[in-house]
Protein backbone atom coordinates (compact mmCIF):
# COMPACT_ATOMS: atom_id res chain seq x y z
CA UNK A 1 -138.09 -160.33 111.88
CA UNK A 2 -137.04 -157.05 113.51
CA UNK A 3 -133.40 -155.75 112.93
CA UNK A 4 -132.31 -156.81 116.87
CA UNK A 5 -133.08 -160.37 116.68
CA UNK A 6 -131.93 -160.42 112.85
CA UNK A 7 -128.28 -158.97 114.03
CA UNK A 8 -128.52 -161.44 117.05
CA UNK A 9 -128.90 -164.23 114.55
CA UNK A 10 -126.56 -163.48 112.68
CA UNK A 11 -123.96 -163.37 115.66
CA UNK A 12 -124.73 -166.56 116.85
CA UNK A 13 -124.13 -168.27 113.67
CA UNK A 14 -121.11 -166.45 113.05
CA UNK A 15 -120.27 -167.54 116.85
CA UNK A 16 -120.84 -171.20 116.36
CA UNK A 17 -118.97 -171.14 112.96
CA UNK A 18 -115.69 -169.85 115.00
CA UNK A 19 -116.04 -171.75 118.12
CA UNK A 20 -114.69 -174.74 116.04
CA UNK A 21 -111.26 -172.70 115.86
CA UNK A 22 -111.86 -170.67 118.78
CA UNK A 23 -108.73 -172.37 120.84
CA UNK A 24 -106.34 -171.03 117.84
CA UNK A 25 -107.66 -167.87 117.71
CA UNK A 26 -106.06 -164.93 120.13
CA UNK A 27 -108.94 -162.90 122.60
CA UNK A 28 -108.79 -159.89 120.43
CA UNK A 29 -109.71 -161.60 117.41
CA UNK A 30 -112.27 -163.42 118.86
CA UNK A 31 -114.01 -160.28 120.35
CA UNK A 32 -113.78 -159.11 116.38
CA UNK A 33 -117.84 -160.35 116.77
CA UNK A 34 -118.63 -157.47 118.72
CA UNK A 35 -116.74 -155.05 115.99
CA UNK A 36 -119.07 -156.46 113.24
CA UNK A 37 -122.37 -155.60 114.49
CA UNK A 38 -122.21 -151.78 114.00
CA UNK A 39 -121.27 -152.79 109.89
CA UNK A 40 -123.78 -155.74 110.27
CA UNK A 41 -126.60 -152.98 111.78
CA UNK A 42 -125.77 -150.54 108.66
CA UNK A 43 -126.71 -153.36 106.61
CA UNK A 44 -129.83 -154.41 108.08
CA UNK A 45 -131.23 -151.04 108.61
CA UNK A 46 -130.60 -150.26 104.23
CA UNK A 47 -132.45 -152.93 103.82
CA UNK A 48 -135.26 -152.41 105.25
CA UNK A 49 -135.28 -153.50 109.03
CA UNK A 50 -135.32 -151.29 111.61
CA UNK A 51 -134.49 -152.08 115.85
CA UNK A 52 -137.45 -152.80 117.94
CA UNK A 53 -136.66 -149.63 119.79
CA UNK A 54 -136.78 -147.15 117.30
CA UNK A 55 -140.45 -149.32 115.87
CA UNK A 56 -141.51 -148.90 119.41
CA UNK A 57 -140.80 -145.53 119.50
CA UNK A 58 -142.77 -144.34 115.77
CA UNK A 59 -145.01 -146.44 116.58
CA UNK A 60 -145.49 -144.20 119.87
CA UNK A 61 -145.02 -140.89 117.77
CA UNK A 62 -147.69 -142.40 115.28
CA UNK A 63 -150.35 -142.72 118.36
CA UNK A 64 -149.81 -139.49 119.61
CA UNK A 65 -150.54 -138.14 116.33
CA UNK A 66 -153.35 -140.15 115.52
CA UNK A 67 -155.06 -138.75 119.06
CA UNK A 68 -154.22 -135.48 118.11
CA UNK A 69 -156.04 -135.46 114.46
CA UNK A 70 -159.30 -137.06 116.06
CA UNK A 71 -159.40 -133.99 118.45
CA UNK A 72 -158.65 -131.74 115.62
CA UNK A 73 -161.16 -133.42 113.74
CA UNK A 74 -163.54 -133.46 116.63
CA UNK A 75 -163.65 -137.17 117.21
């Protein structure tokens, strides 16, 4: 599961955990969510996961490569 729909996972149970007391909790602490995720991304990218952006772009940077060595190689 890549890192963006892991972190949006976990913010949606998190989300439906608190909406039980969501009418006792003030706006600011229920925007505390949003405050998480750059902790909750930390996590997720030491172990291992990484955004479907940055995949996308290696994954780009591993192409380009890969053309360049076949014309090197005269392929």
């Amino acid at each position: 599961m890549k890192e963006d729909k892991v972190l949006d996972a976990i913010i949606s149970i998190v989300g439906k955990e608190l909406k039980g007391i969501e009418s006792k909790l003030a706006a600011p602490e229920i925007n505390a969510l949003e405050k998480l995720k750059p902790g909750i991304e930390k996590v997720l990218s030491s172990a291992g996961f990484v955004s479907e952006s940055k995949y996308n772009s290696l994954k780009t940077r591993a192409e380009k490569l890969e053309e360049r060595l076949n014309k090197l190689e005269g392929n």
